[in-house]
N, C-alpha and C. Protein backbone atom coordinates (compact mmCIF):
# COMPACT_ATOMS: atom_id res chain seq x y z
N UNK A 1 -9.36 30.24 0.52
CA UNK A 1 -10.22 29.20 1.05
C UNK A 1 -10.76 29.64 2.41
N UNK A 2 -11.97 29.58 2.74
CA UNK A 2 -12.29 29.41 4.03
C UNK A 2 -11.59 28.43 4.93
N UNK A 3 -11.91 28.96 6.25
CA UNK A 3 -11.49 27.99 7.68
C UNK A 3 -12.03 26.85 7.02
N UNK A 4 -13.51 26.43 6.83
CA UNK A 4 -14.14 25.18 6.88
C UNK A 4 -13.40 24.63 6.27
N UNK A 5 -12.95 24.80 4.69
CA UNK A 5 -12.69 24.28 3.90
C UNK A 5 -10.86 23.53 3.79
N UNK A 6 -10.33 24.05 4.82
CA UNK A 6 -9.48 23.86 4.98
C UNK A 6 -9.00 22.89 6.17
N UNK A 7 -9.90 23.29 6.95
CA UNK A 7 -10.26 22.09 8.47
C UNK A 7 -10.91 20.70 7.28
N UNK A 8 -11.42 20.98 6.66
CA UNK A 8 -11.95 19.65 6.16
C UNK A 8 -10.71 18.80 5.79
N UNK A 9 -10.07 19.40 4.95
CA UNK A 9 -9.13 18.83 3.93
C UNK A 9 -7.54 18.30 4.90
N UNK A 10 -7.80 19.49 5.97
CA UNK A 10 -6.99 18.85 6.89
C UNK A 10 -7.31 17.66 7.94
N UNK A 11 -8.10 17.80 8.17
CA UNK A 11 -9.09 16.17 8.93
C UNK A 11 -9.03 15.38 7.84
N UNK A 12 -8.84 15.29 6.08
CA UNK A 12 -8.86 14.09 5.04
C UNK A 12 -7.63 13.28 5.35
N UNK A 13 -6.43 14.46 4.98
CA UNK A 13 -5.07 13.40 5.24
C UNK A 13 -4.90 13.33 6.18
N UNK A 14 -5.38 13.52 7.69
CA UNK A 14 -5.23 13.26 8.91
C UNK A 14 -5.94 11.31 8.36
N UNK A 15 -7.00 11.43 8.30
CA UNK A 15 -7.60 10.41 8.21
C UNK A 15 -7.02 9.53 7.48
N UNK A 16 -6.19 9.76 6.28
CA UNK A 16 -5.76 9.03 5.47
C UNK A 16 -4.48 8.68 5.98
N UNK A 17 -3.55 9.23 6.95
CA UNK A 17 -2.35 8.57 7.33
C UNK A 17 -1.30 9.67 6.95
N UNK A 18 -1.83 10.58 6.04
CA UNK A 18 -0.70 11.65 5.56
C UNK A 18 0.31 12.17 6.49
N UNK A 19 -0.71 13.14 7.55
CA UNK A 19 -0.24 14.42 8.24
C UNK A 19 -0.82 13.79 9.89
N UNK A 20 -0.47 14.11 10.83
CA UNK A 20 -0.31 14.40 12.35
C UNK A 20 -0.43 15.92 12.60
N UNK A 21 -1.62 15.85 13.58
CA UNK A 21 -1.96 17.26 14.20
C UNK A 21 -1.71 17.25 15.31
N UNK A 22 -1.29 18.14 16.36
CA UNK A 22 -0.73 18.04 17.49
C UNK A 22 -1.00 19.46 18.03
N UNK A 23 -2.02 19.58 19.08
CA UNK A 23 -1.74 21.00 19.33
C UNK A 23 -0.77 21.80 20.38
N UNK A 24 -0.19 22.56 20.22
CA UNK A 24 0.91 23.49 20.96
C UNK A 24 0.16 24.17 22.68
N UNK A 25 0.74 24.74 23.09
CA UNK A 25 0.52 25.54 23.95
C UNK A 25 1.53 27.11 23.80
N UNK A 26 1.20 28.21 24.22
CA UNK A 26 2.04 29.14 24.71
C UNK A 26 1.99 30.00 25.52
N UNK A 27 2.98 30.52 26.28
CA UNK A 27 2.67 30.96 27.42
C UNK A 27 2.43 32.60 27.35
N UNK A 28 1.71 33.39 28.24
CA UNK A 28 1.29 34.62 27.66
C UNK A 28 1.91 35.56 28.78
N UNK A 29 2.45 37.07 28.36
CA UNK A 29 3.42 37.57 29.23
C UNK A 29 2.90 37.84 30.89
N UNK A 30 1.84 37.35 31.31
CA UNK A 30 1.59 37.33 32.46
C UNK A 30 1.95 35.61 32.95
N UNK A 31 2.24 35.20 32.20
CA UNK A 31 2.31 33.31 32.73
C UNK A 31 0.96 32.45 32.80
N UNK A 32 0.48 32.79 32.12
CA UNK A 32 -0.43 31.86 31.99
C UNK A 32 -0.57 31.26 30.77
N UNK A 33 -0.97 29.73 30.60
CA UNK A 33 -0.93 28.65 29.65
C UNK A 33 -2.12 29.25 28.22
N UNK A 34 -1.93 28.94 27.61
CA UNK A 34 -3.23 28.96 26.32
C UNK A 34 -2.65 27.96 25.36
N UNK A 35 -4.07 27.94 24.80
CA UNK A 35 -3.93 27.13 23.55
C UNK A 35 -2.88 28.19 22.43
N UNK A 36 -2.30 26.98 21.71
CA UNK A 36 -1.48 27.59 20.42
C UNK A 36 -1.91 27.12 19.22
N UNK A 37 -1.24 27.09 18.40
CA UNK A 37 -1.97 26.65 17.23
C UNK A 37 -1.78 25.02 16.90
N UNK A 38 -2.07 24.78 16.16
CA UNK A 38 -1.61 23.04 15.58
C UNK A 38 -0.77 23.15 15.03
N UNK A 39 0.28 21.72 15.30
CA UNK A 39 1.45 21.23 14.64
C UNK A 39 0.76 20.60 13.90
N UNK A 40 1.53 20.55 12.58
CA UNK A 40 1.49 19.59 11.28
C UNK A 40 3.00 18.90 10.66
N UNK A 41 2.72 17.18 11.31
CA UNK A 41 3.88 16.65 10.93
C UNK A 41 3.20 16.14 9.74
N UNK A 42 4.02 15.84 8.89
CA UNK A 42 3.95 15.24 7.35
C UNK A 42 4.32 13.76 7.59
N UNK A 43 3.84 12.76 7.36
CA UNK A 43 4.27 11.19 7.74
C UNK A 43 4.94 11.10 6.51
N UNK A 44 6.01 9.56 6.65
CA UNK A 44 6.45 8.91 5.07
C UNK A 44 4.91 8.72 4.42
N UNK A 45 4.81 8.80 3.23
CA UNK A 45 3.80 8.02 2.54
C UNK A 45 3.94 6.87 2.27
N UNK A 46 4.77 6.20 2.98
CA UNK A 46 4.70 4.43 3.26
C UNK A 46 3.54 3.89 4.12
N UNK A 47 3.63 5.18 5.42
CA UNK A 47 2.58 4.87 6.51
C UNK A 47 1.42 5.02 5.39
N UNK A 48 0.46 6.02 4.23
CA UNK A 48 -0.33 5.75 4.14
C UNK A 48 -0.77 5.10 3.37
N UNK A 49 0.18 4.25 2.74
CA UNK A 49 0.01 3.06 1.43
C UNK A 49 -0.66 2.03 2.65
N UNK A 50 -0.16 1.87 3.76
CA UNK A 50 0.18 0.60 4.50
C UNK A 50 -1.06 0.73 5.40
N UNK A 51 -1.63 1.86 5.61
CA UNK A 51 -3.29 2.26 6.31
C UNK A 51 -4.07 1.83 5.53
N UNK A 52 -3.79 2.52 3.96
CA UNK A 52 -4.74 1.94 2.79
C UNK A 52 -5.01 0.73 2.64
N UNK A 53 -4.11 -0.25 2.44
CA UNK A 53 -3.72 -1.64 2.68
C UNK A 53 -4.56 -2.15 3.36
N UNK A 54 -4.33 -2.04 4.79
CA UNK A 54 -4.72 -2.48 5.93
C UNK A 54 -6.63 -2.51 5.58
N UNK A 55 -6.96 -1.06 5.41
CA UNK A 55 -8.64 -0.80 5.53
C UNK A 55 -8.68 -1.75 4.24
N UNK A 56 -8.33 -1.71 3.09
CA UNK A 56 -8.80 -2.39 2.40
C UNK A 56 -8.95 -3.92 2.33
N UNK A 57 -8.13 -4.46 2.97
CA UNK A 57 -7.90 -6.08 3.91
C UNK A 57 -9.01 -6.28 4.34
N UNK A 58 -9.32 -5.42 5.57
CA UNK A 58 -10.53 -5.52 6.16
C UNK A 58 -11.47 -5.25 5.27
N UNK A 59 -11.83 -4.62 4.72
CA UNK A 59 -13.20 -4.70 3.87
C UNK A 59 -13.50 -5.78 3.26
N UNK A 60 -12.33 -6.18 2.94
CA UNK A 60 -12.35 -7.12 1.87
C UNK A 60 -12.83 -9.24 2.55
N UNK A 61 -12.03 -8.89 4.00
CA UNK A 61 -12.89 -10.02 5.22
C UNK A 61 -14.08 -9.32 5.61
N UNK A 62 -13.90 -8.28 5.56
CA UNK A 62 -15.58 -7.62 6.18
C UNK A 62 -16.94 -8.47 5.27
N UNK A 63 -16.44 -8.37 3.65
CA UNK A 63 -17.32 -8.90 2.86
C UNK A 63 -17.27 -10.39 2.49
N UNK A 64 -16.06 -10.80 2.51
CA UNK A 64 -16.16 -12.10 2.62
C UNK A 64 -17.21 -13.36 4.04
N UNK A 65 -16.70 -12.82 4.72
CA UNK A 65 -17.42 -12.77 5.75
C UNK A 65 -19.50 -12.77 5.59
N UNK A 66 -19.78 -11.64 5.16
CA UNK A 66 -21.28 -12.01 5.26
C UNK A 66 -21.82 -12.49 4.12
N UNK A 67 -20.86 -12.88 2.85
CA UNK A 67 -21.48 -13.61 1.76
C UNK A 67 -21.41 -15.12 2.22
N UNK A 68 -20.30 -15.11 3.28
CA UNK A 68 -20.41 -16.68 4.20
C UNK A 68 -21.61 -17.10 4.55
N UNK A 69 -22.13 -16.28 5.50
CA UNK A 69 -22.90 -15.57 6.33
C UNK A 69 -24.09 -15.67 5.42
N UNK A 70 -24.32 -15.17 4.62
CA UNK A 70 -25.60 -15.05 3.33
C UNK A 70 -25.76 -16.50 2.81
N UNK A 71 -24.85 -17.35 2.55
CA UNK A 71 -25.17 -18.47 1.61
C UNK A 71 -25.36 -19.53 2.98
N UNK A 72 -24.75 -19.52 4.26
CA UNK A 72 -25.37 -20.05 5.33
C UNK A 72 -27.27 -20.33 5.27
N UNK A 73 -27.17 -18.65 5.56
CA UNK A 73 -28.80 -18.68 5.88
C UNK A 73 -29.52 -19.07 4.79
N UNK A 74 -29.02 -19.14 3.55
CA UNK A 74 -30.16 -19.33 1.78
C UNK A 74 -29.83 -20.96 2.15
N UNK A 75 -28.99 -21.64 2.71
CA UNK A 75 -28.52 -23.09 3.04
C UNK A 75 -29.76 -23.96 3.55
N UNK A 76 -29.87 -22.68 5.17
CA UNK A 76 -30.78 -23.33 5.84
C UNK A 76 -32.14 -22.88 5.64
N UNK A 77 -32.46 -22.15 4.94
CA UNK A 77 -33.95 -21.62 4.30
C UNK A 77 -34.33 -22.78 3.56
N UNK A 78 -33.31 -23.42 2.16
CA UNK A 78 -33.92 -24.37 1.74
C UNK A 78 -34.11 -25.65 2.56
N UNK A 79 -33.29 -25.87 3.33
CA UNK A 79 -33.62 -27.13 3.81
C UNK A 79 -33.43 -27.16 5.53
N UNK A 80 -34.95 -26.52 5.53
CA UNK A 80 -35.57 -26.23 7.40
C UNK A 80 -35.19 -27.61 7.69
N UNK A 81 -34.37 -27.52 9.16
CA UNK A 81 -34.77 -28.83 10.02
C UNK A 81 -35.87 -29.45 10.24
């Protein structure tokens, strides 16, 4: 696989709740700081049932919400003050 393709897939379960990226430092034989590579913690997959959950909650008031919102305004369309 390419870099890209693999940065992608690793930014998916980042996004999804899977995995935690964390980047390192190390020190180089003169003492000076640099970047190291990324840590990859693995979460329970409880955390990402419970992310899933969550976004889907919200979508789900997200849409409830402007069909409120929609039958409001068709309310007051038919019958202008």
């Amino acid at each position: 696989m390419s870099a890209n393709t693999v940065r992608k897939y690793a930014a998916e379960l980042e996004e999804r709740g899977l995995v935690v990226t964390e980047p390192t430092s190390v020190m180089t034989k003169d003492g000076r700081k640099r970047n190291g590579s990324l840590r990859y913690t693995i979460l329970p997959i409880r955390n990402a049932v419970d992310l899933h959950n969550q976004r889907q909650l919200r979508q789900l008031e997200e849409t409830t919400e402007r069909m409120r919102v929609g039958k409001k305004l068709e309310a007051i369309k038919e019958h202008p003050a």
